[in-house]
Protein backbone atom coordinates (compact mmCIF):
# COMPACT_ATOMS: atom_id res chain seq x y z
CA UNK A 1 20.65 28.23 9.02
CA UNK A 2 17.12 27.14 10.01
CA UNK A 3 16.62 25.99 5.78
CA UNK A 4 19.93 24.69 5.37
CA UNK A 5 19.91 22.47 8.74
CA UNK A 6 16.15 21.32 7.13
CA UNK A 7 17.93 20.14 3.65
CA UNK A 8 21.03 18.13 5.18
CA UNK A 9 18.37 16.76 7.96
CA UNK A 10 15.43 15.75 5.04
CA UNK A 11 18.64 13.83 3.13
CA UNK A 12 19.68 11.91 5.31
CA UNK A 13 16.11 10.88 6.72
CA UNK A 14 15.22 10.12 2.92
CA UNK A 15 18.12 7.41 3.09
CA UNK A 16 16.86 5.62 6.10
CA UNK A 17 13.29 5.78 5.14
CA UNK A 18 13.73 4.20 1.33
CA UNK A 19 12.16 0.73 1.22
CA UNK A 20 15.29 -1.19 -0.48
CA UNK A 21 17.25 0.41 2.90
CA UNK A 22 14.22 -1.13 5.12
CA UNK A 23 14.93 -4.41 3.43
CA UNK A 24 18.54 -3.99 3.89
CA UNK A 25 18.08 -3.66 7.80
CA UNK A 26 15.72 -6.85 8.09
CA UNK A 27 18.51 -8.91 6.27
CA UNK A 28 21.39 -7.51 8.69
CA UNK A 29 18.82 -7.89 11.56
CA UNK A 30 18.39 -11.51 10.20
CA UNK A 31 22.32 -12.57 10.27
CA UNK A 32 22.66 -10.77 13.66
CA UNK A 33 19.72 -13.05 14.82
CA UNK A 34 20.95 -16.03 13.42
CA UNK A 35 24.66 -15.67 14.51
CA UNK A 36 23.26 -14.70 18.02
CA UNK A 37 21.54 -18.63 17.93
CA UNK A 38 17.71 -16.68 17.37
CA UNK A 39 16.76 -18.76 14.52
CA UNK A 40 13.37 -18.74 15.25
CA UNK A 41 13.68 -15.23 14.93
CA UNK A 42 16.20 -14.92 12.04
CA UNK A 43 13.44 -17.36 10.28
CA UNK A 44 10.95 -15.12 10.18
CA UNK A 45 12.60 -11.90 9.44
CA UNK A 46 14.25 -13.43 6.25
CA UNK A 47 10.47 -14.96 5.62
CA UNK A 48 9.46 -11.46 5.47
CA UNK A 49 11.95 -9.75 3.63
CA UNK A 50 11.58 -12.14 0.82
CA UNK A 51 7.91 -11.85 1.06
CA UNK A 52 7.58 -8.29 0.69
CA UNK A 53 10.79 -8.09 -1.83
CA UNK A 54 8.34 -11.16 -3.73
CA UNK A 55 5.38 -8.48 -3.60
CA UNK A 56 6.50 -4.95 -4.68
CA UNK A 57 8.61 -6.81 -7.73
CA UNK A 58 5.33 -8.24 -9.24
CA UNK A 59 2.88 -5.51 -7.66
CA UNK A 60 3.48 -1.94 -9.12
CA UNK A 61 2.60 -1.09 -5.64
CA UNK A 62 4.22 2.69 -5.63
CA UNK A 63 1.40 3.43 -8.42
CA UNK A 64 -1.23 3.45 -5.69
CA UNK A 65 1.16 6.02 -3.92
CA UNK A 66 1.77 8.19 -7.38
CA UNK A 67 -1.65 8.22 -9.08
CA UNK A 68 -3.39 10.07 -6.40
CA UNK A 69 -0.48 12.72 -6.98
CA UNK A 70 -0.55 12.52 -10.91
CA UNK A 71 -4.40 13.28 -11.07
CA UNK A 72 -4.48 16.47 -9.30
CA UNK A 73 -3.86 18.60 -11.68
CA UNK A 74 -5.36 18.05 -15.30
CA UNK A 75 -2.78 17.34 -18.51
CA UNK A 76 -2.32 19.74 -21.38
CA UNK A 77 -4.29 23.10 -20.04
CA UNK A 78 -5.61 25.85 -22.15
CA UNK A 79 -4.63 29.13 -21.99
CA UNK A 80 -4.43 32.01 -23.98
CA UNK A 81 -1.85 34.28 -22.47
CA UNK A 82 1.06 34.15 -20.11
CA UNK A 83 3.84 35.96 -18.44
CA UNK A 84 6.37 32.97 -18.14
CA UNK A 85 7.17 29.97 -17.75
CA UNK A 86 9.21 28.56 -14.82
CA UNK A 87 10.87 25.03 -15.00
CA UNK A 88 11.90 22.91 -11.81
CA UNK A 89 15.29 21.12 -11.69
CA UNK A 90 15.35 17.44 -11.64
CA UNK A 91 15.45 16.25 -14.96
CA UNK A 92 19.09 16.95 -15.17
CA UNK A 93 21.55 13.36 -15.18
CA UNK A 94 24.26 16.02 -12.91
CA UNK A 95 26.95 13.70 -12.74
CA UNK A 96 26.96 12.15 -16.54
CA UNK A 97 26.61 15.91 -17.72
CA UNK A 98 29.60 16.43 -15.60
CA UNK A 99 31.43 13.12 -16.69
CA UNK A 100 30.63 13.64 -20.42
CA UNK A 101 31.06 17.58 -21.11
CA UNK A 102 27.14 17.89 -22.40
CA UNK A 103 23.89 18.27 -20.87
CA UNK A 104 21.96 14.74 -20.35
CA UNK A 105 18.46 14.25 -18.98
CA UNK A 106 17.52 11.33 -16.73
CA UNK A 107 14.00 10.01 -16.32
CA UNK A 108 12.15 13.57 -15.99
CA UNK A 109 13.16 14.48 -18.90
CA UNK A 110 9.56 15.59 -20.23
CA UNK A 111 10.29 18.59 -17.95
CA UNK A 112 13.14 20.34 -20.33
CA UNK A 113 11.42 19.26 -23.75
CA UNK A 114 7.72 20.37 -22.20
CA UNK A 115 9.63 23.93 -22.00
CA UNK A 116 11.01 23.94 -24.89
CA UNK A 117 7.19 23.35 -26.88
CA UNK A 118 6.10 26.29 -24.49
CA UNK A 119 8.56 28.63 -25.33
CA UNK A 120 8.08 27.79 -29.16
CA UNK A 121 4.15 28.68 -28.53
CA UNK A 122 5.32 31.84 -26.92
CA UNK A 123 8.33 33.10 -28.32
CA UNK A 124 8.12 36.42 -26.35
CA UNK A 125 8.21 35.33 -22.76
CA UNK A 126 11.00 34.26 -20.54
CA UNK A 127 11.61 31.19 -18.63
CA UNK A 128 12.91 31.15 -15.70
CA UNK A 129 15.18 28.13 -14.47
CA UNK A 130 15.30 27.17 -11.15
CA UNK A 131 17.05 24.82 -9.04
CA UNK A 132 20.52 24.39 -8.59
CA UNK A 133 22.18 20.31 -7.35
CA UNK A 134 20.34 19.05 -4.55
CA UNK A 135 23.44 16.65 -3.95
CA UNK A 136 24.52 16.94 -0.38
CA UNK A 137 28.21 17.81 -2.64
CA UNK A 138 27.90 21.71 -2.86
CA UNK A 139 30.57 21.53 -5.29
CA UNK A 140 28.87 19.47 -8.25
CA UNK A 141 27.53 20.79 -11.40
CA UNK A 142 24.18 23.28 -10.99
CA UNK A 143 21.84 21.99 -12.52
CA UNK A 144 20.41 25.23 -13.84
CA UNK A 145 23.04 25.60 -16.33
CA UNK A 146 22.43 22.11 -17.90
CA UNK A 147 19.22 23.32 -18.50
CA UNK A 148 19.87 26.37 -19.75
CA UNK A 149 22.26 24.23 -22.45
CA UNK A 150 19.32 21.72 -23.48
CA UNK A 151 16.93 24.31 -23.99
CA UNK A 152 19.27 26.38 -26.35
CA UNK A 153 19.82 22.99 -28.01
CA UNK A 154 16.07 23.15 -28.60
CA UNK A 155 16.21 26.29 -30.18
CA UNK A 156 15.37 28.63 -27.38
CA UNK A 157 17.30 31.65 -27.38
CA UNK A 158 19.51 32.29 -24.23
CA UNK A 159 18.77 35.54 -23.50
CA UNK A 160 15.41 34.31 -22.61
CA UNK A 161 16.61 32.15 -20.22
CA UNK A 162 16.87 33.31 -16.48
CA UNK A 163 18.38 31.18 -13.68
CA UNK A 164 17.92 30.80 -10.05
CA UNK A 165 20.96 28.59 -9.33
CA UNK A 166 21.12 28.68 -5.45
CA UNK A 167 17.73 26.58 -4.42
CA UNK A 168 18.57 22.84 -3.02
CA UNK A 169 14.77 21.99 -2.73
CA UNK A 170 11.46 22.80 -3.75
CA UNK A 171 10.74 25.35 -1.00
CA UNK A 172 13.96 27.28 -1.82
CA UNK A 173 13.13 27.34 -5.97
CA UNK A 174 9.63 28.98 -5.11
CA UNK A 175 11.16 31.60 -2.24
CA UNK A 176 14.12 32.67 -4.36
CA UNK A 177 12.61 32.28 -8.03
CA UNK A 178 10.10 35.15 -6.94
CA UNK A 179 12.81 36.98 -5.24
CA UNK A 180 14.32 36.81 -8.51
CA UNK A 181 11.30 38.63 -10.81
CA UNK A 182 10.24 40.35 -8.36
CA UNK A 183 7.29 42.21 -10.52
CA UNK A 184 6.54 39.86 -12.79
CA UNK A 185 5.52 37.08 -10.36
CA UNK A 186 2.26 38.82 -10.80
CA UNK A 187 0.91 37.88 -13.68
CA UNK A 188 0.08 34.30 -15.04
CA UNK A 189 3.41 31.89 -14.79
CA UNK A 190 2.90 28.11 -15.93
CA UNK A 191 4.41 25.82 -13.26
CA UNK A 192 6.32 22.51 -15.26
CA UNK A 193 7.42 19.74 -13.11
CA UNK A 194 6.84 16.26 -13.21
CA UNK A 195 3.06 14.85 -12.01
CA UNK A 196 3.50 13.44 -9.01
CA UNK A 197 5.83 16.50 -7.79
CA UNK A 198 3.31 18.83 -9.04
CA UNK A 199 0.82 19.47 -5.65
CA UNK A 200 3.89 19.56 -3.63
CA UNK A 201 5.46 22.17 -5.66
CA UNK A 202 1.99 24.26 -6.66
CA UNK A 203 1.52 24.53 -3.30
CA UNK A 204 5.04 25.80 -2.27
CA UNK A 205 5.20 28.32 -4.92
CA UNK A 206 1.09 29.53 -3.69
CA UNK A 207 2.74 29.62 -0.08
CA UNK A 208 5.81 31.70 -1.39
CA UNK A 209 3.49 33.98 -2.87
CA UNK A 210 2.66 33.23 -6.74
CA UNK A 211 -0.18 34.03 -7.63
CA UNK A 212 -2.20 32.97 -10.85
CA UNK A 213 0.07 29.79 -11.74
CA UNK A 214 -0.71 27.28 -14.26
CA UNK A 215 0.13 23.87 -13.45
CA UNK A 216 1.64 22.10 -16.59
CA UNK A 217 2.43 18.23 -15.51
CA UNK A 218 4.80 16.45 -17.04
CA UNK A 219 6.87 13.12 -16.45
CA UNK A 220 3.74 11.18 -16.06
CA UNK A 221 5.20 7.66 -14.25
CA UNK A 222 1.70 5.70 -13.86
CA UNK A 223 -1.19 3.73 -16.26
CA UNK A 224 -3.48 1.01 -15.25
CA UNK A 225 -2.67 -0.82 -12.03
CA UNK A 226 -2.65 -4.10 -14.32
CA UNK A 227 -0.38 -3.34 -16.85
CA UNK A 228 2.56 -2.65 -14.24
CA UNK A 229 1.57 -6.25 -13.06
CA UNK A 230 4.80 -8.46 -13.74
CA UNK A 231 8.25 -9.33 -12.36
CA UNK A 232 10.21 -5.92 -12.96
CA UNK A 233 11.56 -5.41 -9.30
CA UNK A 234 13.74 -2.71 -10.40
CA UNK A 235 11.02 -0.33 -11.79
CA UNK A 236 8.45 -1.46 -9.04
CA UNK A 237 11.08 -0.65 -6.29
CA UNK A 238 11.93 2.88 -7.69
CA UNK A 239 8.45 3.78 -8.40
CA UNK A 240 7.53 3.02 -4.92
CA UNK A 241 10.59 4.62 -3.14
CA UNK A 242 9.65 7.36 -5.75
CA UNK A 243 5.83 7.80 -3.98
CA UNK A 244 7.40 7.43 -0.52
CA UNK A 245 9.88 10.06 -1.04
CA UNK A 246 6.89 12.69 -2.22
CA UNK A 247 4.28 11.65 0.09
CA UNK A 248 6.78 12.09 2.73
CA UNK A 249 7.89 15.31 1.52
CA UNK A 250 4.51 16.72 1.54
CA UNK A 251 4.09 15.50 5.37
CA UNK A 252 7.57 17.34 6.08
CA UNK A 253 6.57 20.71 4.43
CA UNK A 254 3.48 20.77 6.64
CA UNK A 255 4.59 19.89 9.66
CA UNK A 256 7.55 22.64 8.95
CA UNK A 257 5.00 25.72 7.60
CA UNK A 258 6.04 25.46 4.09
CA UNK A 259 3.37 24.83 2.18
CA UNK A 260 -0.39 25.21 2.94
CA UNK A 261 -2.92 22.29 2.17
CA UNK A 262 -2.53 21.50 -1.39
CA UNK A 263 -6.34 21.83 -2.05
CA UNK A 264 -6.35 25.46 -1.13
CA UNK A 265 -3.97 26.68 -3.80
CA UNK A 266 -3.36 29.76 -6.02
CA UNK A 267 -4.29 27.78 -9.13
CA UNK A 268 -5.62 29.54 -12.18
CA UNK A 269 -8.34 27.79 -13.66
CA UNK A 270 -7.53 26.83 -17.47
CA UNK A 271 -8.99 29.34 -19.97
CA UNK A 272 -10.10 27.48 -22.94
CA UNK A 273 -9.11 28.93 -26.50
């Protein structure tokens, strides 16, 4: 009750706390204002909505709030050996797979075809899929199974393919993916997700009780601070709402006990070949 009354409360914050929604209530505010006869008022809140709309589409200010995240962990680790390989949800386009009859990837894509290279470079292990629609709709597609479909597209064979389909969030695919293998949580797993999800969801799994994971980032959404510099309001406003959403996540899952401090992980240190 407790998890499922923290999912249904953590989407419906997420709405009210996006920055396009923020601007949204400053231009209501600012009609209400101005049809109450505060123009003084309604000035100055439409002054600042189109100020800070004016700044985040030429600033690619949600980089400042994803780099931190995307830097944590270090790209393309070395290892020699490893026990599986677990994928997050996410990267699945639910409702166009739905629509269309055939598995589609949105933006965090990397994730699925990141897998797919890992399971090539070791053909023996399993990988374990985990995440089912985090759509407040219990009744859409799991997104699981699209996986499942892209990475036996890609070659991998399905009977190497397990699935956790019941997890809504991050805390719920480390808890019941390890409830799942049981055993073989023990040895050496590498974690894919994208970048700036990774500390949030390293840290979950540690607190679940993996041990020995391998962070493998993916979906990398940042570069230099000046090449984002330009008018490209759609991309900026995403990217920030994007850094919101995950720095405000990782507030929520401490305040709540699920994770413990992202620096004091169960991280195994890359072994170079």
């Amino acid at each position: 009750m407790t998890d499922t009354l923290f999912f249904f409360v953590s989407k419906l914050a997420w709405i009210a706390l996006r920055f396009d929604t923020f601007l949204f209530a400053l231009s209501v505010t600012a009609i209400w204002c101005l049809a109450t006869g505060r123009t003084r008022t309604s000035a100055k809140l439409l002054s600042l909505m189109i100020g800070l709309f004016a700044l985040v589409a030429v600033f690619p200010l949600g980089h400042l709030l994803l780099r931190p995240l995307e830097i944590r962990y270090p790209s393309a680790p070395d290892f020699i050996e490893l026990t599986g390989i677990i994928v997050l949800g996410g990267s699945e386009d639910v409702e166009r797979s739905h629509t269309w009859q055939m598995p589609l990837v949105n933006g965090a894509g990397d994730r699925v075809f990141k897998a797919a290279a890992l399971a090539h470079q070791f053909p023996e292990i399993p990988i374990l899929i985990t995440g089912r629609n985090g759509a407040l709709d219990p009744s859409e597609r799991k997104q699981g199974n699209i996986v499942a479909e892209l990475l036996v597209d890609l070659d991998v064979p399905r009977e190497r393919l397990l699935i956790e389909e019941d997890s809504r969030n991050t805390f719920e695919n480390a808890r019941l993916s390890i409830d799942l293998i049981e055993e073989l949580s023990e040895g050496t797993w590498v974690l894919v997700t994208s970048a700036f999800h990774m500390p949030r969801a390293m840290a979950t799994f540690c607190s679940a009780g993996w041990t020995n994971l391998v962070a493998w980032p993916t979906d990398y959404r940042t570069s230099y601070f000046r090449a984002g510099v330009g008018w490209d309001p759609a991309q900026h406003i995403t990217d920030l709402n994007l850094g919101l959403k995950e720095w405000i996540g990782i507030t929520a899952y401490r305040l709540t006990g699920r994770l413990q401090n992202p620096d004091a992980d169960c991280a195994q240190s890359p072994t170079p070949e």
